[in-house]
C-alpha atoms as a PDB file:
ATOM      1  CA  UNK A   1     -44.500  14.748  23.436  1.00  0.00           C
ATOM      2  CA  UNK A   2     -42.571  11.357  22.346  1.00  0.00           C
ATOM      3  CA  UNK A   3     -41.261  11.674  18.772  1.00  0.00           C
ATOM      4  CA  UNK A   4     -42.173   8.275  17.187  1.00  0.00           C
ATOM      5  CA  UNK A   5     -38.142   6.939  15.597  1.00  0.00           C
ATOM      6  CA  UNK A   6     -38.003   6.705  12.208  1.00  0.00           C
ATOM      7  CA  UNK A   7     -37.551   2.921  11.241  1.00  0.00           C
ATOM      8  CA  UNK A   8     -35.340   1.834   8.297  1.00  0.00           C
ATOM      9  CA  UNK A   9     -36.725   0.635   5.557  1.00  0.00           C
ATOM     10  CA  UNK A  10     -34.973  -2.287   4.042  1.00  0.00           C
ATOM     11  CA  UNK A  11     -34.771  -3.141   0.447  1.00  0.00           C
ATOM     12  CA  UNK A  12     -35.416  -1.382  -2.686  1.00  0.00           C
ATOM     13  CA  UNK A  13     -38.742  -0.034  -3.499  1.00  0.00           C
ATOM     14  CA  UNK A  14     -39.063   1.261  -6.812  1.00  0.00           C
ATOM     15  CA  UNK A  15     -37.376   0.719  -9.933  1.00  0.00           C
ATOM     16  CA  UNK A  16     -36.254   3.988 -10.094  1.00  0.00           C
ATOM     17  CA  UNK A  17     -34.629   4.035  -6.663  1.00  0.00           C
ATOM     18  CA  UNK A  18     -32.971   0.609  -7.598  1.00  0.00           C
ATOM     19  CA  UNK A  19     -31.573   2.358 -11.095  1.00  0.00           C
ATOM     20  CA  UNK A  20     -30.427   5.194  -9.399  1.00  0.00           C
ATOM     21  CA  UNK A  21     -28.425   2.956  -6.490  1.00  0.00           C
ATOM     22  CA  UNK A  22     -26.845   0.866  -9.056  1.00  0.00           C
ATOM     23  CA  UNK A  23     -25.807   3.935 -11.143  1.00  0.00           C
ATOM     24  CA  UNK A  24     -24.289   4.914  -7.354  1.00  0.00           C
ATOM     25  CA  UNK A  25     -22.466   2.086  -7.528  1.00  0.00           C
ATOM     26  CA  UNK A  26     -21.026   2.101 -11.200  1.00  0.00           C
ATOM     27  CA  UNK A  27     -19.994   5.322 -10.415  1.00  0.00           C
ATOM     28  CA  UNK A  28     -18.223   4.786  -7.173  1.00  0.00           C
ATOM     29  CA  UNK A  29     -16.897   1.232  -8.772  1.00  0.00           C
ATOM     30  CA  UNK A  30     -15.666   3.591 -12.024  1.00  0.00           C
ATOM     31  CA  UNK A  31     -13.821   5.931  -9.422  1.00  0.00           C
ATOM     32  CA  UNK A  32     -12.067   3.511  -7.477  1.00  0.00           C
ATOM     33  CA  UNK A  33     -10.951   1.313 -10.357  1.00  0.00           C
ATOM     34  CA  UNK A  34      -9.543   4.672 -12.107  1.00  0.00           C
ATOM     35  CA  UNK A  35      -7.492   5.345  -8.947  1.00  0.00           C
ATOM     36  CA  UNK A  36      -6.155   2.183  -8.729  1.00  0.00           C
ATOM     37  CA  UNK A  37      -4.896   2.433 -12.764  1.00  0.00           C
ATOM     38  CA  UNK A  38      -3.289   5.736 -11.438  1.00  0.00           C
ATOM     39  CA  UNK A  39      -1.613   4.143  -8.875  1.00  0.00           C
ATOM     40  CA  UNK A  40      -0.007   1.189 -10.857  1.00  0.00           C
ATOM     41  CA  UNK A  41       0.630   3.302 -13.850  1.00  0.00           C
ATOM     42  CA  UNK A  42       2.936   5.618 -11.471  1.00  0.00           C
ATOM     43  CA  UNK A  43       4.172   2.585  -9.912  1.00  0.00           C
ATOM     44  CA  UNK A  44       5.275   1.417 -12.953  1.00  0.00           C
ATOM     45  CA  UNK A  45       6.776   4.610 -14.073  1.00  0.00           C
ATOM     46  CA  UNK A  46       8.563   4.652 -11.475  1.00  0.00           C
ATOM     47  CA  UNK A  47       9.803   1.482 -11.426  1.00  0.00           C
ATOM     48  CA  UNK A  48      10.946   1.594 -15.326  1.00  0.00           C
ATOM     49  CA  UNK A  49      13.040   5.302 -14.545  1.00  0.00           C
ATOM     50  CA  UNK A  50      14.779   3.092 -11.562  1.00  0.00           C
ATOM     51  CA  UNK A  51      15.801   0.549 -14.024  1.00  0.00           C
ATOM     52  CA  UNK A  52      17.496   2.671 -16.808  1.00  0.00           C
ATOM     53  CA  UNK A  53      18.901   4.684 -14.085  1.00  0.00           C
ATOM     54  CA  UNK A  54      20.939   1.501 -12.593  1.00  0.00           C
ATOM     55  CA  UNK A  55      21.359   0.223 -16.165  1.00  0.00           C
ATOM     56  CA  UNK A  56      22.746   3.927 -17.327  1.00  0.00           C
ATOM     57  CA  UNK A  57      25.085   4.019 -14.587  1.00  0.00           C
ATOM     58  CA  UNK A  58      26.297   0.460 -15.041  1.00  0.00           C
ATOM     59  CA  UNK A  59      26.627   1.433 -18.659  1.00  0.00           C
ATOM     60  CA  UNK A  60      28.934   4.815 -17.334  1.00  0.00           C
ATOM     61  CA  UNK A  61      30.770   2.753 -15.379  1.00  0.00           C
ATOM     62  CA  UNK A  62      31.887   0.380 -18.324  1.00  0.00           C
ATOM     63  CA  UNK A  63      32.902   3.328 -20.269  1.00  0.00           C
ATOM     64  CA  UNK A  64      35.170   4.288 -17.213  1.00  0.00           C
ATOM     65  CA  UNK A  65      36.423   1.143 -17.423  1.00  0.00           C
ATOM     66  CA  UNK A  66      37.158   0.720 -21.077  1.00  0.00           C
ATOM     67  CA  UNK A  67      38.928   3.474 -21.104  1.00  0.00           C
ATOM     68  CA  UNK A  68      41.523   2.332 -18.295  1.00  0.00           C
ATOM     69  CA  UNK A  69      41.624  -1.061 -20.596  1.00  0.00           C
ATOM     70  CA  UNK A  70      41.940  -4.538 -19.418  1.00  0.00           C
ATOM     71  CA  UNK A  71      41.672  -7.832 -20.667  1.00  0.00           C
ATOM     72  CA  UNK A  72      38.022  -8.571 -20.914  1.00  0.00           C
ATOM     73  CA  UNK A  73      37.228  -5.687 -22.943  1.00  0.00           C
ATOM     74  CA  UNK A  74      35.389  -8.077 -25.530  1.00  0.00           C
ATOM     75  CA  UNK A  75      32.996  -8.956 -22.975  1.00  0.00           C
ATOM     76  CA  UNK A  76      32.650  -5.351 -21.812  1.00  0.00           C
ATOM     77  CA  UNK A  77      31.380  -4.271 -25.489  1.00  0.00           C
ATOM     78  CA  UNK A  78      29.384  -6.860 -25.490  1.00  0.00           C
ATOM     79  CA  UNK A  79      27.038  -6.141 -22.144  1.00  0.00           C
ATOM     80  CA  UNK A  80      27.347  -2.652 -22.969  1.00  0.00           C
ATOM     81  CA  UNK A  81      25.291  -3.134 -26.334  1.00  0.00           C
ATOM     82  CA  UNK A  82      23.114  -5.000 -24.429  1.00  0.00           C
ATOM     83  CA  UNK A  83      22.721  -2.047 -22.011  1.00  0.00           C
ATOM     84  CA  UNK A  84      22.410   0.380 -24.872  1.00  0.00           C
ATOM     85  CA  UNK A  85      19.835  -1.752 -26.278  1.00  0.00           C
ATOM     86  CA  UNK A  86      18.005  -2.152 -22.888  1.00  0.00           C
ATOM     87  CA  UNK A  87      18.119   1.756 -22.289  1.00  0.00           C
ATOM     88  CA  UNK A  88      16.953   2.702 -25.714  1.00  0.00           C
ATOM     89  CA  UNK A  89      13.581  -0.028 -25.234  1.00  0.00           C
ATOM     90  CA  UNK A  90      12.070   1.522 -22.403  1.00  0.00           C
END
């Protein structure tokens, strides 16, 4: 006995097959675009705790340095508002 193979039918037949594959597809579409925000949400997390870590340690290292003294200790204060500032932002 030959089993006769199943052919594929092609295209949408009913309305309610063609509102249930596009609600597939918002779904999946919904899923994947959620991931994604994850993704470059962490991404930028991660990328803003890199930045006050160099500027925080830049900032340490001008305190070392004031405190040894030299002459360009009016330029010193200066970036190290501007680090304060910059740390205190994000």
């Amino acid at each position: 006995m030959v089993k006769k193979r199943e052919t594929k039918v092609r295209g949408v037949h009913t309305t309610k097959e063609a509102a249930e594959r596009m609600a597939m597809l918002r779904r999946d579409n919904v899923k994947r675009h959620a991931a994604h925000a994850a993704r470059s949400n962490l991404r930028e997390q991660q990328l803003t705790k890199q930045r006050v870590t160099q500027y925080q340690y830049e900032l340490n290292n001008l305190h070392e340095a004031s405190i040894r003294g030299s002459g360009l200790d009016a330029i010193r204060l200066s970036r190290m508002n501007v680090l304060k500032d910059l740390i205190g932002r994000l």
